[in-house]
Protein backbone atom coordinates (compact mmCIF):
# COMPACT_ATOMS: atom_id res chain seq x y z
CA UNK A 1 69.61 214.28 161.15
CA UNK A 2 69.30 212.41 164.42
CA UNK A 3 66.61 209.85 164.86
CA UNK A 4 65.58 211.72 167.77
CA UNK A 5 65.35 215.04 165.67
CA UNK A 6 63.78 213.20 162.62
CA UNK A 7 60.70 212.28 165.03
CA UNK A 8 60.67 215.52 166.62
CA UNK A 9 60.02 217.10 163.40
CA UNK A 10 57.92 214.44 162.53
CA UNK A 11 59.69 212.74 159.68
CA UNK A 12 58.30 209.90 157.27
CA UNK A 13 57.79 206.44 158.47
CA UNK A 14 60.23 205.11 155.49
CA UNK A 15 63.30 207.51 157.08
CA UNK A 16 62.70 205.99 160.59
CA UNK A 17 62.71 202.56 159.48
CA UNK A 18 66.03 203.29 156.99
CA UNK A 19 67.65 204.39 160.16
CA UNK A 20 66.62 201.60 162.42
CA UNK A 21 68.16 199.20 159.72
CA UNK A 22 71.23 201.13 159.60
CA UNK A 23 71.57 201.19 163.13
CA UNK A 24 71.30 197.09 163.33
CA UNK A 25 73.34 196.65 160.29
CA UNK A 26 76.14 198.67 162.42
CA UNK A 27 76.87 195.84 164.59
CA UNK A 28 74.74 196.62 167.87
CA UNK A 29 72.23 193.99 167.88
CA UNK A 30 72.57 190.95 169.74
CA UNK A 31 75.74 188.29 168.31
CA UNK A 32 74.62 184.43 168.08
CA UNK A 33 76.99 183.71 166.07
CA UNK A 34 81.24 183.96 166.05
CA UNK A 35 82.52 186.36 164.18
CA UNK A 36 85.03 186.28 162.02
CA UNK A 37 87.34 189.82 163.15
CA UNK A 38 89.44 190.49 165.61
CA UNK A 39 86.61 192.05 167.58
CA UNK A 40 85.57 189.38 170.75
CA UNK A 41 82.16 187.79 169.66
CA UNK A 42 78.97 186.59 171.58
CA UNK A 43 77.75 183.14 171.38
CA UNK A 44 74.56 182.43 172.77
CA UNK A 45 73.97 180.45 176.06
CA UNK A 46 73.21 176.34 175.42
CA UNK A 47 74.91 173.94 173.16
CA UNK A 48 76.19 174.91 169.88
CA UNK A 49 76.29 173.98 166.44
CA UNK A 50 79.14 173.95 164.08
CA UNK A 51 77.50 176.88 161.82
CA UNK A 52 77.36 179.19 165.38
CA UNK A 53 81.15 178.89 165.90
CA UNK A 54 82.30 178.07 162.46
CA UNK A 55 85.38 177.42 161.09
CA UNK A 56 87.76 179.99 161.00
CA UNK A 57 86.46 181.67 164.13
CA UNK A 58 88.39 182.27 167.43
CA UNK A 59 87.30 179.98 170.06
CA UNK A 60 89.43 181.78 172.68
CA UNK A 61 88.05 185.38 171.77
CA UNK A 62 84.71 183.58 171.41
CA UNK A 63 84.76 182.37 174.88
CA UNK A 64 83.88 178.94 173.14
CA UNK A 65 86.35 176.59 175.58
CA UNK A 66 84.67 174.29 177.36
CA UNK A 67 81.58 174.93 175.51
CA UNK A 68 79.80 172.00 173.34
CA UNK A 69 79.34 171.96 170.02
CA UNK A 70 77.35 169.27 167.85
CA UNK A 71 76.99 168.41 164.20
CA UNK A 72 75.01 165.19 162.77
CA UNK A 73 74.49 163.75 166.40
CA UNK A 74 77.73 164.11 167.57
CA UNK A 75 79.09 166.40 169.88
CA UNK A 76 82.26 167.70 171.17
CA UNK A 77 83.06 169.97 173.80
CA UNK A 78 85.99 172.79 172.53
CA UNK A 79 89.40 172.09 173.89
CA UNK A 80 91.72 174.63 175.16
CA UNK A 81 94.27 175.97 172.31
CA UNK A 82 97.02 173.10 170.43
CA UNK A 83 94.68 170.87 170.82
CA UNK A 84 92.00 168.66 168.76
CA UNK A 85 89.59 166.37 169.65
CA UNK A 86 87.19 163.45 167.71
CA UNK A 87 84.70 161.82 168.30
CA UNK A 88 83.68 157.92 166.81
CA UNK A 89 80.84 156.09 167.44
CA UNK A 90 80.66 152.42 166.56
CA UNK A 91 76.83 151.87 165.40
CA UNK A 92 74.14 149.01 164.87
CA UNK A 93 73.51 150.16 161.03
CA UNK A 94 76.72 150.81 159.52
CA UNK A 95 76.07 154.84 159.58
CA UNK A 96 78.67 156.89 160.46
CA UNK A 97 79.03 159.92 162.28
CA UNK A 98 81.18 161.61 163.84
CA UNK A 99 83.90 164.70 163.50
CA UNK A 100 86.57 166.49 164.79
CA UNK A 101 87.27 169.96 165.94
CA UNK A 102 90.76 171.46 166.18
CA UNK A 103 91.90 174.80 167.95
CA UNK A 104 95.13 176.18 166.97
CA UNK A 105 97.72 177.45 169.11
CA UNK A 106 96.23 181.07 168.24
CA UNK A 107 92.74 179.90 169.04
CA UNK A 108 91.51 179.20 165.41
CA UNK A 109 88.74 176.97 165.16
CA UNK A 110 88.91 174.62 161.99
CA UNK A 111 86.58 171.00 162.00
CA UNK A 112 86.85 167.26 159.67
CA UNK A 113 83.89 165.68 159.20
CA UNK A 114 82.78 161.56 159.09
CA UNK A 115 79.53 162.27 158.10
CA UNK A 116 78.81 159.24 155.68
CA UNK A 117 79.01 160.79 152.41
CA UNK A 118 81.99 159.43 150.38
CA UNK A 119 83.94 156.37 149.78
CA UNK A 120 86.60 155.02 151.82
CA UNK A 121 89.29 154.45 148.81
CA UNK A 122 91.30 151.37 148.36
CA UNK A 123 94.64 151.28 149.24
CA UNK A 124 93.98 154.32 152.51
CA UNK A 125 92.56 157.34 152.93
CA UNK A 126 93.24 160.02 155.27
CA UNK A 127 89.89 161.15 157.12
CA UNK A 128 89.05 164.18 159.46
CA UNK A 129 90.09 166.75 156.75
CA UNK A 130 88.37 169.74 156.22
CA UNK A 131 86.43 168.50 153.13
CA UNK A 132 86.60 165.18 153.96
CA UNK A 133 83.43 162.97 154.02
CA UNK A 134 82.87 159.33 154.90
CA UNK A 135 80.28 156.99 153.12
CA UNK A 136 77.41 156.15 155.11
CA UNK A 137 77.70 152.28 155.46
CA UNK A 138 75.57 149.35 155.49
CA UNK A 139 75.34 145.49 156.74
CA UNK A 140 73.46 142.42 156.64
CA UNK A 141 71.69 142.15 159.67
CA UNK A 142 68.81 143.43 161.78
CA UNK A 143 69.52 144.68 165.48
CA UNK A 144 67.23 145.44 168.24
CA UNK A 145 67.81 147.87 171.04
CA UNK A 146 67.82 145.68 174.36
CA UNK A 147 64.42 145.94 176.29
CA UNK A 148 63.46 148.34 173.65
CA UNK A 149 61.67 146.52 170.91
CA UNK A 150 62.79 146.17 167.18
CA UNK A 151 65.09 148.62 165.29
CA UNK A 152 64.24 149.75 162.09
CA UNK A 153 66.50 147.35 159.32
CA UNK A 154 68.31 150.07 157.50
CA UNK A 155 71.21 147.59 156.99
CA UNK A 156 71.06 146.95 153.12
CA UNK A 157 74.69 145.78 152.10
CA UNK A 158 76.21 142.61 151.88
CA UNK A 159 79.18 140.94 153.59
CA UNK A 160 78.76 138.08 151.54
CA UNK A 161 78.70 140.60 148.84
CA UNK A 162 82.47 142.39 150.18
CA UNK A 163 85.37 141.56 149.60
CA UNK A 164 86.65 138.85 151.81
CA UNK A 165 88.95 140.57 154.84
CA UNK A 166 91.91 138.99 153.36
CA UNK A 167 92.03 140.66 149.91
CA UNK A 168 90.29 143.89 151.02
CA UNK A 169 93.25 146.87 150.96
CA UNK A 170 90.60 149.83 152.23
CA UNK A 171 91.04 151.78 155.25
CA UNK A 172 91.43 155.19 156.72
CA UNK A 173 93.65 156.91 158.97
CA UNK A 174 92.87 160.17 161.38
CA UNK A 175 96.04 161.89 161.64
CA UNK A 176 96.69 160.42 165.30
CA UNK A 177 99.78 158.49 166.49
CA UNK A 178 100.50 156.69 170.13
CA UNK A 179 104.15 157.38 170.14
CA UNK A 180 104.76 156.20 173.26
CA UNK A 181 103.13 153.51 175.33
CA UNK A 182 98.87 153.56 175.90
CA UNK A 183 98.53 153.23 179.40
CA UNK A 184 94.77 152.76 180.14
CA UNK A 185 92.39 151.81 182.89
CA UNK A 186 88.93 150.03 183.45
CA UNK A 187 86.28 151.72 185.18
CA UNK A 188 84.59 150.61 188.51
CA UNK A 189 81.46 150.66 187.61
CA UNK A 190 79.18 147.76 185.65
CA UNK A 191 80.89 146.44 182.57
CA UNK A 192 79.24 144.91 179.39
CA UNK A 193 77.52 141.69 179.72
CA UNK A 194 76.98 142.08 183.30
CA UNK A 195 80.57 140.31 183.34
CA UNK A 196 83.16 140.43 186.46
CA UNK A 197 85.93 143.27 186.05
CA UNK A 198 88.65 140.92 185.64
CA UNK A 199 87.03 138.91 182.69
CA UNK A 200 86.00 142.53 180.75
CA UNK A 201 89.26 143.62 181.26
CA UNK A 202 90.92 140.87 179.89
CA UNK A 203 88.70 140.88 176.69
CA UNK A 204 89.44 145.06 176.54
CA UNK A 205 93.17 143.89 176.79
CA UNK A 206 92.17 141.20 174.12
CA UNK A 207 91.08 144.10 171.64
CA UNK A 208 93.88 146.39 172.12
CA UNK A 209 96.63 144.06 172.08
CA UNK A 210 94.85 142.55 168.74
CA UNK A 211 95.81 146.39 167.04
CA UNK A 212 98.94 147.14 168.36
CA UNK A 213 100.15 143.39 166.80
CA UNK A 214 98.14 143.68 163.60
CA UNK A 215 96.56 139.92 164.68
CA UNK A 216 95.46 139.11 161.17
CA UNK A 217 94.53 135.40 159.82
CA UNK A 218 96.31 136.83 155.72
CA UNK A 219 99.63 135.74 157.19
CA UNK A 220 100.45 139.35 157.51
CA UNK A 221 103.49 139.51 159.45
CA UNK A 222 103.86 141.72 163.04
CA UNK A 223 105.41 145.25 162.07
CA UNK A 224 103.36 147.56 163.60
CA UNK A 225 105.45 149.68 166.66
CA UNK A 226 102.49 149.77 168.82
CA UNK A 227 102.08 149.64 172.70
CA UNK A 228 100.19 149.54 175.77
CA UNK A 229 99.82 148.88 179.13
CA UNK A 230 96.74 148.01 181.51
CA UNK A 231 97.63 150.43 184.61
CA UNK A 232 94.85 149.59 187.21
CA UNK A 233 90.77 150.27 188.22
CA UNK A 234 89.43 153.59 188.90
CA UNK A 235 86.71 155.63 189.83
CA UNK A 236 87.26 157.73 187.08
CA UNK A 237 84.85 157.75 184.26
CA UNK A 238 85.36 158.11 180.34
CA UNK A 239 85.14 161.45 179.44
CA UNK A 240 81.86 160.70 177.34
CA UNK A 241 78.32 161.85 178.59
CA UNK A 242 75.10 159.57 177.92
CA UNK A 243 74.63 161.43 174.16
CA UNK A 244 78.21 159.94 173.24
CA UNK A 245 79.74 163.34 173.21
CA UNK A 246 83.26 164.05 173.92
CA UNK A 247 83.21 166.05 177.48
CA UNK A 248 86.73 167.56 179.20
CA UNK A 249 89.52 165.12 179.13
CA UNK A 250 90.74 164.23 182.87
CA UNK A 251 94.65 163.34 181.31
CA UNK A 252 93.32 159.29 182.19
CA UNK A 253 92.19 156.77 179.26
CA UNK A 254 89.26 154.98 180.78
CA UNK A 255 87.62 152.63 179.29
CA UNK A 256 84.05 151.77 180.77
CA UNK A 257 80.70 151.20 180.24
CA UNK A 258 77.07 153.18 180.64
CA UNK A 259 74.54 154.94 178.48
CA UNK A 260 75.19 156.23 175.27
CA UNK A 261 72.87 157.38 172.47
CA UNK A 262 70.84 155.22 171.36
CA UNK A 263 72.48 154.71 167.72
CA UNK A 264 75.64 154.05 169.74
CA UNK A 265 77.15 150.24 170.58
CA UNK A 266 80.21 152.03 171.96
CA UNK A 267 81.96 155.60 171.42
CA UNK A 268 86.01 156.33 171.75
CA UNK A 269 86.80 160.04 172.22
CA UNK A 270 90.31 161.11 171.40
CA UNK A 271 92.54 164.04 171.91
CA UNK A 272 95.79 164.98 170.12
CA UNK A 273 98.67 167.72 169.83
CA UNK A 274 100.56 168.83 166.63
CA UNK A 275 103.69 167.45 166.61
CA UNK A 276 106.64 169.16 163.79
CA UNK A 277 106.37 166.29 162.46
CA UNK A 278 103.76 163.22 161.16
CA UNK A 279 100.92 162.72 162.43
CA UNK A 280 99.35 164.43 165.92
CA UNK A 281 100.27 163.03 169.13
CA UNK A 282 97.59 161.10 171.30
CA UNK A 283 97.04 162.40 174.57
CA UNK A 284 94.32 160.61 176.01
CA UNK A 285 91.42 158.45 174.70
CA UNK A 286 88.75 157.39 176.20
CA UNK A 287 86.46 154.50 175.17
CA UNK A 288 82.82 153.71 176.70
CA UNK A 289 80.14 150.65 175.55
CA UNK A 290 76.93 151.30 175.55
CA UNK A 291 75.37 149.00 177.85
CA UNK A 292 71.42 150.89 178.17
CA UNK A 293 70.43 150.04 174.98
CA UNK A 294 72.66 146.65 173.77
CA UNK A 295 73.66 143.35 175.40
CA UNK A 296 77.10 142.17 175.04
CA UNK A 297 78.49 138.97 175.48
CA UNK A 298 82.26 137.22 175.81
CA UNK A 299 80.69 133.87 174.41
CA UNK A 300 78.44 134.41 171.05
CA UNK A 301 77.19 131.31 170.22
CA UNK A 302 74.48 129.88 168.19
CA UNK A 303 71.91 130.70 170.36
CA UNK A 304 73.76 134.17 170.51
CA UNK A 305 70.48 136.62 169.83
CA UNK A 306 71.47 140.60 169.32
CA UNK A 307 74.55 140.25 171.45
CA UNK A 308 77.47 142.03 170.55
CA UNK A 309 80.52 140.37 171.07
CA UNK A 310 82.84 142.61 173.57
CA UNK A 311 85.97 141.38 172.05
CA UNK A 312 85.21 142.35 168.89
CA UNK A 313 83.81 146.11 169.75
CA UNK A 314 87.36 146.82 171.93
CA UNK A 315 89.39 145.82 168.70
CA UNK A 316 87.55 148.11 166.55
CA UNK A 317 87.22 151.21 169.24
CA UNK A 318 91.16 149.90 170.08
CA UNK A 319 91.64 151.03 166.04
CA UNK A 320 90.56 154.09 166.66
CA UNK A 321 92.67 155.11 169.77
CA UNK A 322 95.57 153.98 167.73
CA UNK A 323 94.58 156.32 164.72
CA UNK A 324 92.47 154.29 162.39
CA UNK A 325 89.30 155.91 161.08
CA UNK A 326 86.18 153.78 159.40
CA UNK A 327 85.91 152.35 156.02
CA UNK A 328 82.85 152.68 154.17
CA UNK A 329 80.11 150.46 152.58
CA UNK A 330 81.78 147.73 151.03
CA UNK A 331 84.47 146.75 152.94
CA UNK A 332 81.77 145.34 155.89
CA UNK A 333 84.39 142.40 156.47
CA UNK A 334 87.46 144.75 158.04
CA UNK A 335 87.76 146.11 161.63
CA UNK A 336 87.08 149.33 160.69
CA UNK A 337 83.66 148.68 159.59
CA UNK A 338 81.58 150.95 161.83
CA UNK A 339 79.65 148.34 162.19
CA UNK A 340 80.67 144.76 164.22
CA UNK A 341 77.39 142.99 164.14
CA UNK A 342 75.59 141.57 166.48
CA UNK A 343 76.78 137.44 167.12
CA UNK A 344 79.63 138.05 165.00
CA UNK A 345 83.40 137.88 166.22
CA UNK A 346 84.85 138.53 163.11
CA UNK A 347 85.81 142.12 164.10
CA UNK A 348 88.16 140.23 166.73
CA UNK A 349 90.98 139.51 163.38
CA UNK A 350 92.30 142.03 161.27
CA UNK A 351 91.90 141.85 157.73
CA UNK A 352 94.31 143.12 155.26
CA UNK A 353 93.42 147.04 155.27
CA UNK A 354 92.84 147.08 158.92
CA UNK A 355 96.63 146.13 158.82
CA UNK A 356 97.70 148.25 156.07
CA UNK A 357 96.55 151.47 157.84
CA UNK A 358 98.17 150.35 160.97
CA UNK A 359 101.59 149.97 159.25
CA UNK A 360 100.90 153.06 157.63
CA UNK A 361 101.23 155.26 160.80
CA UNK A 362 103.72 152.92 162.72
């Protein structure tokens, strides 16, 4: 009987409300969510989450590319099929979050997650896997937002406490390789520490060319296959907006500076391509420093005071362009701390992980 019918004849409330169930559990309400056939789904308008387009979905019969999706503060937007893209934010406390989202040739939406939870093993770990989970880290100092009064301390480890960056084997990698040469540029616009061009560039420069020759003070020799090249200024900007989220990639790696979230010293987006074999390959990378809320400075010094030291964020965000993930609490003395502290330069100098998870990929 017909619902129509069944009210023309006047029939029980209970049979009218079984068939309005029935007719919502048949599929014609309204889609928020992807689904997982081979039917096209409907998302709904805004940013997404990772549970409204989740894994195993199709992001082209979804309509999701060029959409953004966010999970623990970070955000990516979907790239078009072959492709995946991370996100890694460098942070005053130690915490870590960030994660990546792959689309497969097909479309097939799958994500890794460095969401703090786990420990960074000794002797490498792979990150970005589907299971994967980072630890969430801590330091030794207190930071304060610039012009924005005092942070809450949630730094409660130790460096004293860690192993010192010369016996310390820990890192991760993200299943990213440079296999040819990183050409990059500097933005136009202001840099960190209010510095001229040509100085921030040559302490960017300082960073990256740190990574691709393992600089290390373990007497850790130079075998790392790594290059890049400084191509010019431009007027292009990172592709990262002012909540540190991975926008479209422009086929340019910029590095620059502007606003970021305010848990952010300084992001690095990154997008990659299968390869047959090893790792994926880069294809661009973007890095930006967060100049709203922090102060930077080419020059910490003992009257240094919640500076961060520029040289020492560009070698850690230059680790992750050239496939190094972070390393957890406990290991606050490498790199790949996600962490540099404020006055420090020690970030500038490898220690021994940093270098063993470079060697690992090159």
């Amino acid at each position: 009987m017909s619902i129509k019918s069944c009210v023309m004849n006047r029939c029980s409330a209970a049979v009218l409300l079984a068939a309005s169930l029935a007719f919502l559990a048949s599929g014609a309400g309204t889609h928020t969510r992807a689904e997982h056939s081979g039917h096209a789904c409907v998302l709904a308008p805004g940013e997404l989450t990772v549970d409204d387009l989740p894994a195993g979905s199709s992001a082209t019969r979804c309509g999701a590319v060029g959409r953004l999706v966010t999970h623990g503060g970070a955000g990516l937007t979907v790239p078009e099929p072959g492709t995946k893209v991370g996100v890694d934010s460098l942070t005053a406390d130690g915490s870590r979050h960030g994660f990546t989202l792959t689309v497969a040739a097909d479309g097939t939406v799958s994500y890794g997650y460095d969401d703090g939870e786990g420990d960074s093993a000794d002797g490498g770990t792979e990150d970005g896997k589907e299971d994967g989970k980072g630890d969430r880290s801590h330091g030794d100092a207190k930071h304060r937002r610039s012009g924005k009064g005092a942070r809450p301390a949630r730094l409660t480890g130790s460096r004293a406490d860690a192993p010192a960056p010369c016996t310390d084997t820990a890192y991760s990698v993200a299943d990213r390789k440079e296999y040819g040469t990183y050409e990059w540029f500097i933005g136009d616009g202001p840099q960190p520490g209010d510095l001229p061009r040509r100085q921030v560039r040559q302490a960017f420069e300082e960073g990256i060319t740190a990574i691709i020759r393992g600089r290390n003070a373990c007497g850790l020799a130079d075998t790392i296959g790594a290059r890049a090249r400084f191509l010019a200024a431009t007027g292009r900007e990172a592709g990262i907006d002012h909540m540190a989220r991975c926008t479209d990639r422009d086929g340019m790696n910029v590095w620059d500076a502007g606003d970021l979230s305010s848990d952010s010293v300084a992001t690095t987006c990154s997008w990659s391509r299968p390869v047959s074999r090893g790792p994926d390959r880069l294809i661009e990378a973007d890095v930006r420093f967060n100049i709203h809320d922090y102060t930077f400075t080419d020059d910490p010094t003992g009257a240094c005071e919640d500076a961060y030291d520029i040289r020492s964020v560009a070698t850690h965000e230059a680790g992750h362009v050239f496939g190094l993930g972070h390393v957890g609490s406990g290991h606050e003395n490498l790199t790949m701390y996600p962490s540099s502290f404020a006055c420090s330069t020690t970030a500038r100098t490898l220690g021994k992980g940093d270098v063993l998870g470079l060697r690992s990929i090159y």
